[in-house]
N, C-alpha and C. Protein backbone atom coordinates (compact mmCIF):
# COMPACT_ATOMS: atom_id res chain seq x y z
N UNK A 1 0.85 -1.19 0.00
CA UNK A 1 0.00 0.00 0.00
C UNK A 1 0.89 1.25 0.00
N UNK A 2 0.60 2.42 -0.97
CA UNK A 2 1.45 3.19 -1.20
C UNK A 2 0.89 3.95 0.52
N UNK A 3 1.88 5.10 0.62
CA UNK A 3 1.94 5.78 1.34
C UNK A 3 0.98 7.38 1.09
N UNK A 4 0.30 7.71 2.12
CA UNK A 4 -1.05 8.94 1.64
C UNK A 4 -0.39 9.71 0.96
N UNK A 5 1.25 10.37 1.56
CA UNK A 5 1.42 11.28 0.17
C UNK A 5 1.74 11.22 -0.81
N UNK A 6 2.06 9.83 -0.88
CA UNK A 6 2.21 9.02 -2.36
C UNK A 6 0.41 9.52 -3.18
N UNK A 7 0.04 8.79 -2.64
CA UNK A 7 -1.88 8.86 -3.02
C UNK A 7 -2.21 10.19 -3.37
N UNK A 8 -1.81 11.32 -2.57
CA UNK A 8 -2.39 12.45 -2.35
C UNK A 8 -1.45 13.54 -3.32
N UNK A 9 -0.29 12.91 -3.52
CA UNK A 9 0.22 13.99 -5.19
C UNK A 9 -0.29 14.60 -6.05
N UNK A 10 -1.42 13.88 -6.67
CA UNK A 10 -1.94 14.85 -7.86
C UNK A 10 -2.72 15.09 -7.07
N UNK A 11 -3.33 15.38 -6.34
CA UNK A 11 -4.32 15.96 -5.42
C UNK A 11 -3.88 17.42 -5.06
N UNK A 12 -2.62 17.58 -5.05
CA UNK A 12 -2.17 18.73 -4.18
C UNK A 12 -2.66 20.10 -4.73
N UNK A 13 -2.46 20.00 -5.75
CA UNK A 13 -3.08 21.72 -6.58
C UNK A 13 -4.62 21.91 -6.11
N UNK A 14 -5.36 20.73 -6.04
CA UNK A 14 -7.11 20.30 -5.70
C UNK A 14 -6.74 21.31 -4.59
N UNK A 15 -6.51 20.30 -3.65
CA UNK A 15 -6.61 20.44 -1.97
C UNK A 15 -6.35 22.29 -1.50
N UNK A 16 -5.12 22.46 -2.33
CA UNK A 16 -4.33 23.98 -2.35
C UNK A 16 -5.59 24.61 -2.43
N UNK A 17 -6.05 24.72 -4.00
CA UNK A 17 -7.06 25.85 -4.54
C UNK A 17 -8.46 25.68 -3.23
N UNK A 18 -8.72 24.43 -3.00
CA UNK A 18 -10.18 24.32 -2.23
C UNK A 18 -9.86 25.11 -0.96
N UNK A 19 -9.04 24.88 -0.30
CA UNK A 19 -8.49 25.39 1.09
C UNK A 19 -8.58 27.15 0.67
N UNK A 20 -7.79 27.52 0.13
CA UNK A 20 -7.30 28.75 -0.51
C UNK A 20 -9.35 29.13 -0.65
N UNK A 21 -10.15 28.89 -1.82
CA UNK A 21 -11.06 29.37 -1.90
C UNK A 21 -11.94 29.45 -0.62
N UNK A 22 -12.07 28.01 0.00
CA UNK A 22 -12.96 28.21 1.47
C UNK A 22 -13.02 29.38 2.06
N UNK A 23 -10.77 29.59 2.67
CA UNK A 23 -10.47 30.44 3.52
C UNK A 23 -10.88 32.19 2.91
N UNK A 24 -11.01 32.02 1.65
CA UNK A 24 -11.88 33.36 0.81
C UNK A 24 -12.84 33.77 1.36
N UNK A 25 -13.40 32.86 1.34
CA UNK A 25 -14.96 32.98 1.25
C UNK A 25 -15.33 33.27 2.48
N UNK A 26 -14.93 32.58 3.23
CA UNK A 26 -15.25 32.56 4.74
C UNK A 26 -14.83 34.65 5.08
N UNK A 27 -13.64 34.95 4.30
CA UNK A 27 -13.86 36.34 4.86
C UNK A 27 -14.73 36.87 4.42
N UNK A 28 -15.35 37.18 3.04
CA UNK A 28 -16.33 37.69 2.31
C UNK A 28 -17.59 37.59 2.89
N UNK A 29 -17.77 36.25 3.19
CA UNK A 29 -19.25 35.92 4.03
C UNK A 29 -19.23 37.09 5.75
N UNK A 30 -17.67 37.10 6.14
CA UNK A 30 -18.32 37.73 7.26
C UNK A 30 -18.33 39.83 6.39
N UNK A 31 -17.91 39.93 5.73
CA UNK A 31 -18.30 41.17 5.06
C UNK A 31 -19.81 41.06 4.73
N UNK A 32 -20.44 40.29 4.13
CA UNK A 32 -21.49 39.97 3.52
C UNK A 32 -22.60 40.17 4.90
N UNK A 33 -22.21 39.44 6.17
CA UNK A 33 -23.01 39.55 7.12
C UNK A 33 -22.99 40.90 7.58
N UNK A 34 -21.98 41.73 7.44
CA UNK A 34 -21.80 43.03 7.99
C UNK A 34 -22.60 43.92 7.65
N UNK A 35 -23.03 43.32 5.89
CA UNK A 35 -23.85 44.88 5.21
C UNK A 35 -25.81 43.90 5.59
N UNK A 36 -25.84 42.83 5.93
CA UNK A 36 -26.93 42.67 6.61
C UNK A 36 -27.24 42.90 8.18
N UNK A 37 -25.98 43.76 8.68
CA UNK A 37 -26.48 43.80 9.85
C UNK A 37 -27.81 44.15 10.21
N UNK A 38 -28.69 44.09 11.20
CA UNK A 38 -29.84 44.13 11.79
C UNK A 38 -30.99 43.50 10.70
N UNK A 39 -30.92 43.05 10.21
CA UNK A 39 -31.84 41.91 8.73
C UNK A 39 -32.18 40.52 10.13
N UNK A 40 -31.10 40.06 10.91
CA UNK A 40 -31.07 39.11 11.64
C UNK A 40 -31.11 39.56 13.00
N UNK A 41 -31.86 39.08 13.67
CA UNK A 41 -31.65 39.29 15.06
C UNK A 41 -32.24 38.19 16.33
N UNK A 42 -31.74 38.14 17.06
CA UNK A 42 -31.54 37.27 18.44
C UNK A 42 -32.92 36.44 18.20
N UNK A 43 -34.02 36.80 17.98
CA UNK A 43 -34.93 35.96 17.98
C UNK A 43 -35.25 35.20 17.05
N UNK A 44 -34.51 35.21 16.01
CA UNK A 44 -34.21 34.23 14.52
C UNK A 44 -33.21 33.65 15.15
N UNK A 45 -33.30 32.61 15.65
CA UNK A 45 -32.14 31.72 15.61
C UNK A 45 -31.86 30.77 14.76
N UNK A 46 -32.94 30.26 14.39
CA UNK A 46 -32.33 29.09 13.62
C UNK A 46 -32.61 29.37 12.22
N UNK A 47 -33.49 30.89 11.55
CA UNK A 47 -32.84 31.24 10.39
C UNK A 47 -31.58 31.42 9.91
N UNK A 48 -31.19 32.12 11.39
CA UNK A 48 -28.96 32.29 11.62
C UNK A 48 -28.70 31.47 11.11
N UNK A 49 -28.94 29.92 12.14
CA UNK A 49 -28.00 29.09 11.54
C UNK A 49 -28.44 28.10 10.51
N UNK A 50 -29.54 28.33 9.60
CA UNK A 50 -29.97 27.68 8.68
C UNK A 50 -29.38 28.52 7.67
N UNK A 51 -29.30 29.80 7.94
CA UNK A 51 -28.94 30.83 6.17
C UNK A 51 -27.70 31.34 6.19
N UNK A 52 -27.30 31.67 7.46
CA UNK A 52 -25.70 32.54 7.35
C UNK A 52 -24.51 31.56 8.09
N UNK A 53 -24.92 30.88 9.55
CA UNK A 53 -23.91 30.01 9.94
C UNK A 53 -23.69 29.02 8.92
N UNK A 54 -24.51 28.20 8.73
CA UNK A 54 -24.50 27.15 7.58
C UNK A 54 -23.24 27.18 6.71
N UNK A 55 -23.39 28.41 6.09
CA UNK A 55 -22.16 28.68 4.74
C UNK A 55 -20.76 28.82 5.72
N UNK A 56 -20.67 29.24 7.02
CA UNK A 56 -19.57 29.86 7.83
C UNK A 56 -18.81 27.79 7.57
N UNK A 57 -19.70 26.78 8.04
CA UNK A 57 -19.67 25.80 8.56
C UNK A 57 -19.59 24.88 7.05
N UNK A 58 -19.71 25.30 6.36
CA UNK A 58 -19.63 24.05 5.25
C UNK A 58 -18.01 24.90 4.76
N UNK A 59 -17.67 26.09 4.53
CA UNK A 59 -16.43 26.69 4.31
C UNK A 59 -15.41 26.59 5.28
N UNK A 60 -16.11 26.49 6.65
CA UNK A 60 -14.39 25.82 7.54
C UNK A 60 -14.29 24.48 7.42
N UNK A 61 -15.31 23.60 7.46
CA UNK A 61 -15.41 22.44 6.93
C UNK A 61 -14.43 21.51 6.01
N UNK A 62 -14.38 22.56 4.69
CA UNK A 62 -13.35 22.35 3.66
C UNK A 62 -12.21 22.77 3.83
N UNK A 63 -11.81 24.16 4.48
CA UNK A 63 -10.86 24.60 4.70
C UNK A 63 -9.97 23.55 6.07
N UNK A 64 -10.16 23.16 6.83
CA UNK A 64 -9.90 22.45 7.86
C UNK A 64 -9.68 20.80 6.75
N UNK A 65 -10.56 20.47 6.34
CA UNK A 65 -10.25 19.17 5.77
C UNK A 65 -8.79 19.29 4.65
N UNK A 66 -8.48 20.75 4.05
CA UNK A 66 -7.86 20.78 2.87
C UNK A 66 -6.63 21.04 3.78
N UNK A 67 -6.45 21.46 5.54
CA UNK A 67 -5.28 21.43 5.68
C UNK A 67 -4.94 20.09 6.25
N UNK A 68 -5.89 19.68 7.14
CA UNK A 68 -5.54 18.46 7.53
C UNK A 68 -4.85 17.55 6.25
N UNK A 69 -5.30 17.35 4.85
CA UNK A 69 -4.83 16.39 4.02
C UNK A 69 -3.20 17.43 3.28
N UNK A 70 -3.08 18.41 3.94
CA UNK A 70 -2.03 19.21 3.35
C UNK A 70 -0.81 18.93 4.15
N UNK A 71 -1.17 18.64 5.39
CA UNK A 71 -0.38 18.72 6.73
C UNK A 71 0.44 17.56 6.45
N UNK A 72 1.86 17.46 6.39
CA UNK A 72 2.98 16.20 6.46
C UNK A 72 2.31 15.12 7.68
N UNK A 73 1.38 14.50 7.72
CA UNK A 73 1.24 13.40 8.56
C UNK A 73 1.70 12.39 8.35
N UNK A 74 1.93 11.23 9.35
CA UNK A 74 2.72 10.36 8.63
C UNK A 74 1.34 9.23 9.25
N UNK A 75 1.66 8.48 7.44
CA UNK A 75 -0.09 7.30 8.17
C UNK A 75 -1.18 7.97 7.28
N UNK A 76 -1.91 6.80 7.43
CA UNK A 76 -3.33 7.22 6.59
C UNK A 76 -4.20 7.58 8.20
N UNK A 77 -4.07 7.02 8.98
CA UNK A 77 -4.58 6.60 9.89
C UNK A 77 -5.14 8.37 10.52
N UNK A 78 -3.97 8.31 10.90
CA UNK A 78 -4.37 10.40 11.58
C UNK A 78 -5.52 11.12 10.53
N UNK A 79 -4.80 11.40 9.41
CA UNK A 79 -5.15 12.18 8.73
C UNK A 79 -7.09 11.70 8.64
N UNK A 80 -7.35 10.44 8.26
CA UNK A 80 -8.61 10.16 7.94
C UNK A 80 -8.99 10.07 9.60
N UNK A 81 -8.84 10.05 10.65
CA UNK A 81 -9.39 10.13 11.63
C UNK A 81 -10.09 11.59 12.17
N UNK A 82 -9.25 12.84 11.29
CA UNK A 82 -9.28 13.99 11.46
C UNK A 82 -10.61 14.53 10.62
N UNK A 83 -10.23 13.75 9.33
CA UNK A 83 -11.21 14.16 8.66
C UNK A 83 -12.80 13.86 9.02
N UNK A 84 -12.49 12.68 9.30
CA UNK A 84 -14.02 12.02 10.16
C UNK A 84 -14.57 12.59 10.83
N UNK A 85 -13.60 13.25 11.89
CA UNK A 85 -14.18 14.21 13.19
C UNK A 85 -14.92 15.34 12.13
N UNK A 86 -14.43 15.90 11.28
CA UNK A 86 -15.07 17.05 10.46
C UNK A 86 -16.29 17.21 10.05
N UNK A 87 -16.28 15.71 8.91
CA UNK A 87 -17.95 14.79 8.91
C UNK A 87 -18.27 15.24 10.33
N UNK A 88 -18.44 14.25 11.05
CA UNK A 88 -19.15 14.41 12.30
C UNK A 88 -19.53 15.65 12.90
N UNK A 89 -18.76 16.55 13.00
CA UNK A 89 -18.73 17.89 13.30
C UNK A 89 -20.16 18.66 12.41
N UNK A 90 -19.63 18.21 11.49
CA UNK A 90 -20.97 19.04 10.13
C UNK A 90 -22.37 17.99 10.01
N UNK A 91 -21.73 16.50 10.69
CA UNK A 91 -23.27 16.14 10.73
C UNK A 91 -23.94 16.34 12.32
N UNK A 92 -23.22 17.02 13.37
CA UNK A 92 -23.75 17.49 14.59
C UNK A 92 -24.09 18.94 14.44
N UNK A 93 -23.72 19.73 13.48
CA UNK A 93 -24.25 21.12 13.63
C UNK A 93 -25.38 21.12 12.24
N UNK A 94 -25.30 19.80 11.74
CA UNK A 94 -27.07 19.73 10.53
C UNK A 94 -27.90 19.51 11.85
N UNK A 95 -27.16 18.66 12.88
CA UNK A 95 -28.46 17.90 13.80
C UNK A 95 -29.08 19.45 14.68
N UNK A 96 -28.54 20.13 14.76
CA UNK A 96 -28.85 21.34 15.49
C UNK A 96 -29.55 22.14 14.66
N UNK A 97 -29.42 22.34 13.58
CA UNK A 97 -29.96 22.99 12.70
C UNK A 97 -31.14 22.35 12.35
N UNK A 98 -31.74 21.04 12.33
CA UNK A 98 -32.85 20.56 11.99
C UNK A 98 -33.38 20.68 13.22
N UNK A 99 -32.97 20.69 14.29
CA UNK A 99 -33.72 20.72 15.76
C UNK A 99 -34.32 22.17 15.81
N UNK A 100 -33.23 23.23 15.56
CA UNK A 100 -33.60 24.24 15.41
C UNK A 100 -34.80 24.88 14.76
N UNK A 101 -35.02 24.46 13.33
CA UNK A 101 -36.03 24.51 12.25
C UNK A 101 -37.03 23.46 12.47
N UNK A 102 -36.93 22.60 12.74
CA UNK A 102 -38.37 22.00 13.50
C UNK A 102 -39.29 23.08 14.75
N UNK A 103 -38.54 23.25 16.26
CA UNK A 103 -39.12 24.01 17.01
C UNK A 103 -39.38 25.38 16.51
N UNK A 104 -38.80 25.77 15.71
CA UNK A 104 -39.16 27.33 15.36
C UNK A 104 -39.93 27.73 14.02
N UNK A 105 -40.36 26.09 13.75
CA UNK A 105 -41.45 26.37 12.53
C UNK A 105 -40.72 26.83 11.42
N UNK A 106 -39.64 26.61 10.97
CA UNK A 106 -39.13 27.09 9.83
C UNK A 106 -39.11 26.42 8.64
N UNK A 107 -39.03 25.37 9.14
CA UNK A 107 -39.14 23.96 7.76
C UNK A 107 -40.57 24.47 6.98
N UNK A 108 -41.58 24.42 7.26
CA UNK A 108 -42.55 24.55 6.20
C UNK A 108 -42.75 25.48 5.81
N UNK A 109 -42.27 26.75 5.80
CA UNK A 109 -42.29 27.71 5.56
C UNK A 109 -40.90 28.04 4.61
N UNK A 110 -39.86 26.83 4.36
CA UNK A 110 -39.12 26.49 3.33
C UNK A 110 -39.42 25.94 1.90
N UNK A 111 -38.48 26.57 1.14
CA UNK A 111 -38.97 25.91 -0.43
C UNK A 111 -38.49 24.73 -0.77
N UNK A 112 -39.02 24.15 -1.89
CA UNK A 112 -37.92 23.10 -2.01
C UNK A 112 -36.42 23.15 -2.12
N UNK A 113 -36.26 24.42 -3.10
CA UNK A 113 -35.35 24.90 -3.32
C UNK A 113 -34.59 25.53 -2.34
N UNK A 114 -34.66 25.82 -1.12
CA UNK A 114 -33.99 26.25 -0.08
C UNK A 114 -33.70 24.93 1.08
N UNK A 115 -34.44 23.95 0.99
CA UNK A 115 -34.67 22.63 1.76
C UNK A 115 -33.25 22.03 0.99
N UNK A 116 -32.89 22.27 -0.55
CA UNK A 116 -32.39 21.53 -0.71
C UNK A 116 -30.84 21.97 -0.86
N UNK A 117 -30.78 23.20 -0.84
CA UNK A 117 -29.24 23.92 -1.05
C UNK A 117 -29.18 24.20 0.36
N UNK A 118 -29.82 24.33 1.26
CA UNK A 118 -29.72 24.98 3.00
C UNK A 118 -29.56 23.44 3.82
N UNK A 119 -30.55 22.41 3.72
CA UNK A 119 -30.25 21.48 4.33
C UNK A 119 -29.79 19.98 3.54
N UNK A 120 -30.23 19.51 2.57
CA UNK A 120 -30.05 18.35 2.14
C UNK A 120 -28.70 18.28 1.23
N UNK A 121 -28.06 19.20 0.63
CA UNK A 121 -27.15 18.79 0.23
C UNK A 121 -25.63 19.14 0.88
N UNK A 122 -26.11 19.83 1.82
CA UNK A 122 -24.74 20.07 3.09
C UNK A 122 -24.88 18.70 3.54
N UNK A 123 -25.89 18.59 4.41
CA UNK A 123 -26.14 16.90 4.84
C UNK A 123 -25.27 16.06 3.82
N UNK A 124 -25.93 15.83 2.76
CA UNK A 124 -24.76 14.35 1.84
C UNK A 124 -23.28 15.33 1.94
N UNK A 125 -22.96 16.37 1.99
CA UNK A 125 -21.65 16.34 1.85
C UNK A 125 -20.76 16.20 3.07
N UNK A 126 -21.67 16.23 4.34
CA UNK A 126 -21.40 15.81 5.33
C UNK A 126 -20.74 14.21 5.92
N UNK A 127 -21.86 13.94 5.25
CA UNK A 127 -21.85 12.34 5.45
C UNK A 127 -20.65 11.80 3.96
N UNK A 128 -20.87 12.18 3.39
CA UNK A 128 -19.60 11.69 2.29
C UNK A 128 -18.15 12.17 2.85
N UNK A 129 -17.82 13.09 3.35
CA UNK A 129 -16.74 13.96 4.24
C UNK A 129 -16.37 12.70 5.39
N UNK A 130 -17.53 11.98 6.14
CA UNK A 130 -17.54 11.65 7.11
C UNK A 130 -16.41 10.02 6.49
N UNK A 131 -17.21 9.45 5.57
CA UNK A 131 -16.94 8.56 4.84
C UNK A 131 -15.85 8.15 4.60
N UNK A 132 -15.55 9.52 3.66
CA UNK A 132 -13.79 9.44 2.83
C UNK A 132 -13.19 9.72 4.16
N UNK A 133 -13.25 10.12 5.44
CA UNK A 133 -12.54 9.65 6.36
C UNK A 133 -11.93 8.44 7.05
N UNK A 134 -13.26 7.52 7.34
CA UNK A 134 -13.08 6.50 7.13
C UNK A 134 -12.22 5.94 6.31
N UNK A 135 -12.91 6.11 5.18
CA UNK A 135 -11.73 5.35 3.99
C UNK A 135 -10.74 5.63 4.65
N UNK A 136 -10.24 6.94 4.69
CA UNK A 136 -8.69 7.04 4.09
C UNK A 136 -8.35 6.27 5.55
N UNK A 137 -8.61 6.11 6.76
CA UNK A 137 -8.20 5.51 8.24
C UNK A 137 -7.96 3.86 7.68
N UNK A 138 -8.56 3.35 6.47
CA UNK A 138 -8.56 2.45 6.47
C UNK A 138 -8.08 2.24 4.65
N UNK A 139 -6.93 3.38 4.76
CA UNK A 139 -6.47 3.05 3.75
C UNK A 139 -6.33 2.94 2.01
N UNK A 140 -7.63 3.32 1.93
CA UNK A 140 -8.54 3.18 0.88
C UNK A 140 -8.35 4.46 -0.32
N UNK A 141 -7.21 4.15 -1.16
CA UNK A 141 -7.22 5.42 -2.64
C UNK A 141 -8.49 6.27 -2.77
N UNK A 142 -9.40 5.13 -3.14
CA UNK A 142 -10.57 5.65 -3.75
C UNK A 142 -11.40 6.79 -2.45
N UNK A 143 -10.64 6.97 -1.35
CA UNK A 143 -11.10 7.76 -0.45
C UNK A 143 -10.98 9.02 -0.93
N UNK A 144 -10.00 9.33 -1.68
CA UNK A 144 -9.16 11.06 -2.00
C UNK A 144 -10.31 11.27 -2.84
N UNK A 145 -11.15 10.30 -3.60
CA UNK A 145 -11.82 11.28 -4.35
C UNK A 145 -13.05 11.07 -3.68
N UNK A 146 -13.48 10.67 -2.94
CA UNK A 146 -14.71 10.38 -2.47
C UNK A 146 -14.89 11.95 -1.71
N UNK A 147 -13.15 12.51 -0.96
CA UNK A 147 -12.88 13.35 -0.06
C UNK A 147 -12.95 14.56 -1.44
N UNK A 148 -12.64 14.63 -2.55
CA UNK A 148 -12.39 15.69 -3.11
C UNK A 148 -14.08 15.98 -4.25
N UNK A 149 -14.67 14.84 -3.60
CA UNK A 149 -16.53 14.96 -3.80
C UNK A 149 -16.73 15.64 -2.96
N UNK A 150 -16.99 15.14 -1.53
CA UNK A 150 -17.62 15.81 -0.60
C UNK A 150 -17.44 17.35 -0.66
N UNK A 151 -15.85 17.33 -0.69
CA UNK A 151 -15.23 19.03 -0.78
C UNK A 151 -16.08 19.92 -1.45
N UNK A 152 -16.38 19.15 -2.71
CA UNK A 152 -16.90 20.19 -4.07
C UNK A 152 -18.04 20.65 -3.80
N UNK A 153 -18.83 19.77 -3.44
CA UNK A 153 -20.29 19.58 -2.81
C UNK A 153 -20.71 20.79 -1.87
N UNK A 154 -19.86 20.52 -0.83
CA UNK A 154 -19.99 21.35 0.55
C UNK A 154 -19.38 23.45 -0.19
N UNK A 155 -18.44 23.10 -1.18
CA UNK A 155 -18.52 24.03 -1.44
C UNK A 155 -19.06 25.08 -2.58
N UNK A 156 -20.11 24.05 -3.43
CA UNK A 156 -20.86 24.14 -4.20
C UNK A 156 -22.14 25.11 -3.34
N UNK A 157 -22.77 24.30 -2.79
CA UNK A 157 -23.98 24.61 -1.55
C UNK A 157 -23.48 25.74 -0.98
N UNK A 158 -22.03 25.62 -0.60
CA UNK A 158 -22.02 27.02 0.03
C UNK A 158 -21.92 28.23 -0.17
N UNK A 159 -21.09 28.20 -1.80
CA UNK A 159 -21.30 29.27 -2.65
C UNK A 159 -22.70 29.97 -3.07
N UNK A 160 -23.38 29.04 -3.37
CA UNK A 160 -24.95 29.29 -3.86
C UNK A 160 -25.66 30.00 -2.69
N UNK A 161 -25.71 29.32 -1.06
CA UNK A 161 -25.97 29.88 0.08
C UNK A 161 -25.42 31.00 0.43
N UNK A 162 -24.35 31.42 0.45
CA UNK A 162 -23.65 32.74 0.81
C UNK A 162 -23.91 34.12 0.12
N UNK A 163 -24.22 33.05 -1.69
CA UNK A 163 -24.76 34.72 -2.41
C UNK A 163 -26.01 34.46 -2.21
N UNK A 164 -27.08 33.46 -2.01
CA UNK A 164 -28.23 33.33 -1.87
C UNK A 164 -28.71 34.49 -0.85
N UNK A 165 -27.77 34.49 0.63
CA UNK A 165 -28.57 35.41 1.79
C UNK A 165 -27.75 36.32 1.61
N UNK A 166 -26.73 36.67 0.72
CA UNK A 166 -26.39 38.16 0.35
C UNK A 166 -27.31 39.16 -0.45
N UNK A 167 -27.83 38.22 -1.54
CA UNK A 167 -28.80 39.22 -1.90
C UNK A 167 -30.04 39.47 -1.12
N UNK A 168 -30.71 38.27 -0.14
CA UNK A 168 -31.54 38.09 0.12
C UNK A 168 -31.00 39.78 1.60
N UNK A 169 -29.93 39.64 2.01
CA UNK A 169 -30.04 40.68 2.86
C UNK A 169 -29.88 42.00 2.43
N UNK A 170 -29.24 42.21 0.93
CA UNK A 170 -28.93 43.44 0.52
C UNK A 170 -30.36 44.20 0.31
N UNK A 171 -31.48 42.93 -0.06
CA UNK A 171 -32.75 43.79 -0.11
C UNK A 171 -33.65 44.18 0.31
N UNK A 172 -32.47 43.95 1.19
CA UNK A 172 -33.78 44.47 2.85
C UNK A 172 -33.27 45.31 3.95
N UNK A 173 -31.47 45.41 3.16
CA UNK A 173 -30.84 46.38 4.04
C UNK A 173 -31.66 48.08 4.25
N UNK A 174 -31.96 48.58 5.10
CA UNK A 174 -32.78 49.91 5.42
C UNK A 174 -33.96 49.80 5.50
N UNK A 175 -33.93 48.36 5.45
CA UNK A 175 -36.21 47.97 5.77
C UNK A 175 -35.94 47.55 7.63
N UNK A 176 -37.35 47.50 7.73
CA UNK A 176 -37.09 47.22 9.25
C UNK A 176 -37.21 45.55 9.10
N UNK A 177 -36.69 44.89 10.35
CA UNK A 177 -36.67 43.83 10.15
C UNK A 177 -38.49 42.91 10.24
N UNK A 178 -38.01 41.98 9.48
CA UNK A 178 -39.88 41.52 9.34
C UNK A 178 -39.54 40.57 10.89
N UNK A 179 -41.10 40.36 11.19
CA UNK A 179 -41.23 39.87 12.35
C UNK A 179 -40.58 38.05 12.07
N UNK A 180 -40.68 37.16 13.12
CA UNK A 180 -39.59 36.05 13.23
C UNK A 180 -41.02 34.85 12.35
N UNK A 181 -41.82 34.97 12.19
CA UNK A 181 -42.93 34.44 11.03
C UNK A 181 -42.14 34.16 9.82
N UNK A 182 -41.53 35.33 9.09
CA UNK A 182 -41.26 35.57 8.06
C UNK A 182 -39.27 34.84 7.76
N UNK A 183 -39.51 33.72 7.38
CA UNK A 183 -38.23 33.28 7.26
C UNK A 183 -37.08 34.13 6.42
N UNK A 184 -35.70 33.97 6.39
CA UNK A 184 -34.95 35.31 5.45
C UNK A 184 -34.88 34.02 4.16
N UNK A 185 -35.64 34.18 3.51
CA UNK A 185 -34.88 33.22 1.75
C UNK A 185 -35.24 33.92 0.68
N UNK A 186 -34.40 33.67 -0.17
CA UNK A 186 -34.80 34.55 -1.42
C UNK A 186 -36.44 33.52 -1.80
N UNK A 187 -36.89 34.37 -2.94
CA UNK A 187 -37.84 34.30 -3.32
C UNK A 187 -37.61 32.97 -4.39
């Protein structure tokens, strides 16, 4: 069995650019939250973390996974153990987020189209993240791309989400905020 950074060679430009874009984005998004200030407030909680944490969490997500597989470890073993925790991590803050949007009535008052870029496809990239961890703990090539799926995924969703509640807040920046009924999604 070759050795991960044997495996993980042509990977390296991947891993570079994904890490590199996450750690982008992740500043932009908190600019992005800045020009929505007061759009959100204390009694939206789990719009927070259904529309703006969400993207914070699928972008450290990748960024954290792209250094962990960047990092000189020695072993498949560390590295995919790390990554796993990440999965897990992103499938314990979906579990909060669906707890959240259940008690606060937000789910039905979701589109499909927001059900499915806000919760269901962070979810599979969660659980695929979680996966190619596994794999790679156990060795497994075909993990790097399973890991450089999940990546794309999580940062597919999150791109779409980040400009999704950017515009959705730019057009409401100087309105007063609507009462906590009124979920923040674009139209």
């Amino acid at each position: 069995m070759p050795q991960l950074a044997d495996a993980l060679r042509s990977w390296h430009d991947f891993y570079t650019l994904f890490g590199t874009a996450s750690a982008t984005l992740i500043g932009l998004l908190f600019v992005a939250a800045s020009v929505g200030t007061g759009v959100f407030s204390a009694d939206r909680r789990a719009a927070q973390r259904v529309f703006l944490t969400a993207s914070v969490v699928d972008f450290s997500l990748i960024l954290a996974a792209s250094l962990i597989i960047m990092a000189p470890l020695p072993g498949w073993i560390a590295p995919g153990g790390m990554i796993l925790a990440c999965g897990l991590c992103g499938l314990g803050y979906s579990a909060v987020v669906c707890r959240d949007t259940l008690r606060d009535g937000l789910l039905h008052k979701l589109d499909l189209e927001d059900r499915t870029w806000y919760i269901a496809l962070p979810l599979g990239g969660y659980l695929c993240l979680a996966g190619s961890g596994a794999a790679l703990a156990l060795q497994s090539q075909p993990a790097c791309t399973a890991l450089a799926v999940s990546m794309g995924l999580l940062l597919a969703a999150g791109i779409r989400n980040a400009w999704d509640i950017t515009l959705w807040s730019m057009s409401r920046r100087g309105q007063p905020p609507s009462p906590p009924e009124n979920p923040p999604h674009a139209p």
